[in-house]
C-alpha atoms as a PDB file:
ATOM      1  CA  UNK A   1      61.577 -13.671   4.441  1.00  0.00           C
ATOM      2  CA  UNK A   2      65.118 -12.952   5.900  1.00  0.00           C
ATOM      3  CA  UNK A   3      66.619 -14.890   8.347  1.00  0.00           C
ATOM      4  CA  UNK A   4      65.896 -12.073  10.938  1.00  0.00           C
ATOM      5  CA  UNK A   5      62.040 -12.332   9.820  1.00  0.00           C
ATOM      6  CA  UNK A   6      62.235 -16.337  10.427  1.00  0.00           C
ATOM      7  CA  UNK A   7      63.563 -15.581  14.204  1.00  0.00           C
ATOM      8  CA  UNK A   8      60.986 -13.248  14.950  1.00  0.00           C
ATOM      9  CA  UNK A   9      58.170 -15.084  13.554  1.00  0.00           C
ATOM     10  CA  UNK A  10      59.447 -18.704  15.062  1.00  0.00           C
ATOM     11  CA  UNK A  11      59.525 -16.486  19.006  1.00  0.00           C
ATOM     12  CA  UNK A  12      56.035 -15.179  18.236  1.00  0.00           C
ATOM     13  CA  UNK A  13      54.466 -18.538  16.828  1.00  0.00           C
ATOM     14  CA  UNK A  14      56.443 -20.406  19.566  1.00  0.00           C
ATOM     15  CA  UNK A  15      54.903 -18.384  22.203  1.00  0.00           C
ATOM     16  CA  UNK A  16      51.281 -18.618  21.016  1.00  0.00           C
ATOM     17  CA  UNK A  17      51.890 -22.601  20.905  1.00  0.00           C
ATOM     18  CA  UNK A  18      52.763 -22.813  24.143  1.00  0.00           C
ATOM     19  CA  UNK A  19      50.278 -20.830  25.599  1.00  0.00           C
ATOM     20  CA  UNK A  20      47.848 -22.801  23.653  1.00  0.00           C
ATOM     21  CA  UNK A  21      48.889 -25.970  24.918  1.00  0.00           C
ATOM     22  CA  UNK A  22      50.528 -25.013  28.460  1.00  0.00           C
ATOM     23  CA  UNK A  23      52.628 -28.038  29.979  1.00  0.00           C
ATOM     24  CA  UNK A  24      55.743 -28.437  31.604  1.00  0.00           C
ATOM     25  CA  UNK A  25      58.282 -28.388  28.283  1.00  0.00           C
ATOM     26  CA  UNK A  26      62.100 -28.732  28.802  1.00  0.00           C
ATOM     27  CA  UNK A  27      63.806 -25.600  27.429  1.00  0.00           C
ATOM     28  CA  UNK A  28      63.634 -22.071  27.770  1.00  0.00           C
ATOM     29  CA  UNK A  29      63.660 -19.186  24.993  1.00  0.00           C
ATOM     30  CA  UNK A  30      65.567 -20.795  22.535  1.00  0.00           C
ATOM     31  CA  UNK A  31      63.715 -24.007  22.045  1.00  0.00           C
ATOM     32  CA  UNK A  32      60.326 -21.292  21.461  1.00  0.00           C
ATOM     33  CA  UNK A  33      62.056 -20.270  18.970  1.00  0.00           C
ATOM     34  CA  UNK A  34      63.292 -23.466  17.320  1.00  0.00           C
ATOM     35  CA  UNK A  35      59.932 -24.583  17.857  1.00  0.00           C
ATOM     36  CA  UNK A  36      57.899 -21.601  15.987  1.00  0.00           C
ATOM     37  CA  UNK A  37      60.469 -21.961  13.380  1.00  0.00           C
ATOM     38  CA  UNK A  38      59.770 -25.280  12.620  1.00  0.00           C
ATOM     39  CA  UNK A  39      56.167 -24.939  12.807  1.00  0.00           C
ATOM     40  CA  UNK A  40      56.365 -21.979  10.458  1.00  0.00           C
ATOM     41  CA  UNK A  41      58.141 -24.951   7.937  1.00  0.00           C
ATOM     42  CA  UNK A  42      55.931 -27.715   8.652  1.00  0.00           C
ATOM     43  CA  UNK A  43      52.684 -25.617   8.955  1.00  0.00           C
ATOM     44  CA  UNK A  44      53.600 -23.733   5.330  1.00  0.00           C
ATOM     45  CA  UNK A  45      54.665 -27.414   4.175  1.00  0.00           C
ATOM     46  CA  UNK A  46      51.340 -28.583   4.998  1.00  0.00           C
ATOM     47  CA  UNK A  47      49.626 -25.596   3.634  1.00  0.00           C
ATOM     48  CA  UNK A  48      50.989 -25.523   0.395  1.00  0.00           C
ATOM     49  CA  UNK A  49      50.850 -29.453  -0.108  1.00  0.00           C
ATOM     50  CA  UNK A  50      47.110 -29.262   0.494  1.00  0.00           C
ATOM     51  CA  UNK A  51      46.576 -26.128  -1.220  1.00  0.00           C
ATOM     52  CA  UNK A  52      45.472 -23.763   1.595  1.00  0.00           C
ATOM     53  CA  UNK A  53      47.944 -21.227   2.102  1.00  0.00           C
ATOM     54  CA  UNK A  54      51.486 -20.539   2.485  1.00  0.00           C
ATOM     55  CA  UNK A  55      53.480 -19.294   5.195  1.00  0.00           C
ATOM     56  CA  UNK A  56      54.688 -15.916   3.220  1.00  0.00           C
ATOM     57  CA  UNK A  57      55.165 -12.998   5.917  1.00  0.00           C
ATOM     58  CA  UNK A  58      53.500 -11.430   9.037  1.00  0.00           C
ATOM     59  CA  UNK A  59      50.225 -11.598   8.111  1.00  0.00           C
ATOM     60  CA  UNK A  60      46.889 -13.271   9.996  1.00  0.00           C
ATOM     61  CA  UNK A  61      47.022 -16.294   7.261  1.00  0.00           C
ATOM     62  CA  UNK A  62      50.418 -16.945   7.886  1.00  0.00           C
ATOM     63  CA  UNK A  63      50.697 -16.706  11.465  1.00  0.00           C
ATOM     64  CA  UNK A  64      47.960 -19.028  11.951  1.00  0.00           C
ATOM     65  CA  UNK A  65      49.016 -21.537   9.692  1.00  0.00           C
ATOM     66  CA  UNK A  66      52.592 -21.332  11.048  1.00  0.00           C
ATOM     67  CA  UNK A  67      51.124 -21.671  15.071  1.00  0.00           C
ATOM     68  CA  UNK A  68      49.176 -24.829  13.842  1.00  0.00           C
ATOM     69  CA  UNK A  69      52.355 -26.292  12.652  1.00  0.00           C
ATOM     70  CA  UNK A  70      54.152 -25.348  15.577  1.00  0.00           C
ATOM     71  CA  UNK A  71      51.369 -27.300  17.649  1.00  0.00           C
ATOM     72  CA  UNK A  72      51.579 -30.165  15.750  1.00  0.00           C
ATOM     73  CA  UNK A  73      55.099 -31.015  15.891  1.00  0.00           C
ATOM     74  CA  UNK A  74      54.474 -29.627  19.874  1.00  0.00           C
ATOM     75  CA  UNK A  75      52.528 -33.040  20.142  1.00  0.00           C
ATOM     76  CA  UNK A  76      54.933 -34.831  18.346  1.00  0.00           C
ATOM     77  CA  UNK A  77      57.554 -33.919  20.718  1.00  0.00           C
ATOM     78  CA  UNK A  78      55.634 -34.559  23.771  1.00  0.00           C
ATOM     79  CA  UNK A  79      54.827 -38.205  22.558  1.00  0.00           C
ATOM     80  CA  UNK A  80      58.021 -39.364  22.270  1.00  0.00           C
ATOM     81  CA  UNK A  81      59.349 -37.699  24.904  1.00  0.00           C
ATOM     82  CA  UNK A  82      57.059 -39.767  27.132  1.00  0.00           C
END
């Protein structure tokens, strides 16, 4: 995937975290996207080190894959920020 492809997907898989795990989160539209982006890493890190599935494009696999890595490090971030 392209650089443009990694934006897009980070905004859409940082929206769908949030709205899965509503709270009051410092930052606006760029930290969704930061966010999705590194959940589309982690959650394709993950996937691939256990064997599951890798984060390869816009398909159902790899959106879902990429969300769940976006809520993880989600919780991550609101531990230590507290």
């Amino acid at each position: 995937m392209g650089i443009l492809a990694w934006i897009v997907m980070g905004l859409i898989v940082g929206v769908l975290a949030k709205l899965i795990m509503p709270g009051k989160d410092p930052g606006g539209f760029i930290v969704t996207i930061l966010l999705g982006i590194a959940g589309a890493f982690f959650g394709g890190f993950l996937g691939s080190f256990f064997g599951i599935a890798e984060v390869t494009g816009f398909d159902l696999g790899s959106i879902l894959l990429a969300t769940a890595g976006a809520i993880i490090i989600l919780i991550f971030y609101r531990v230590i920020k507290k």
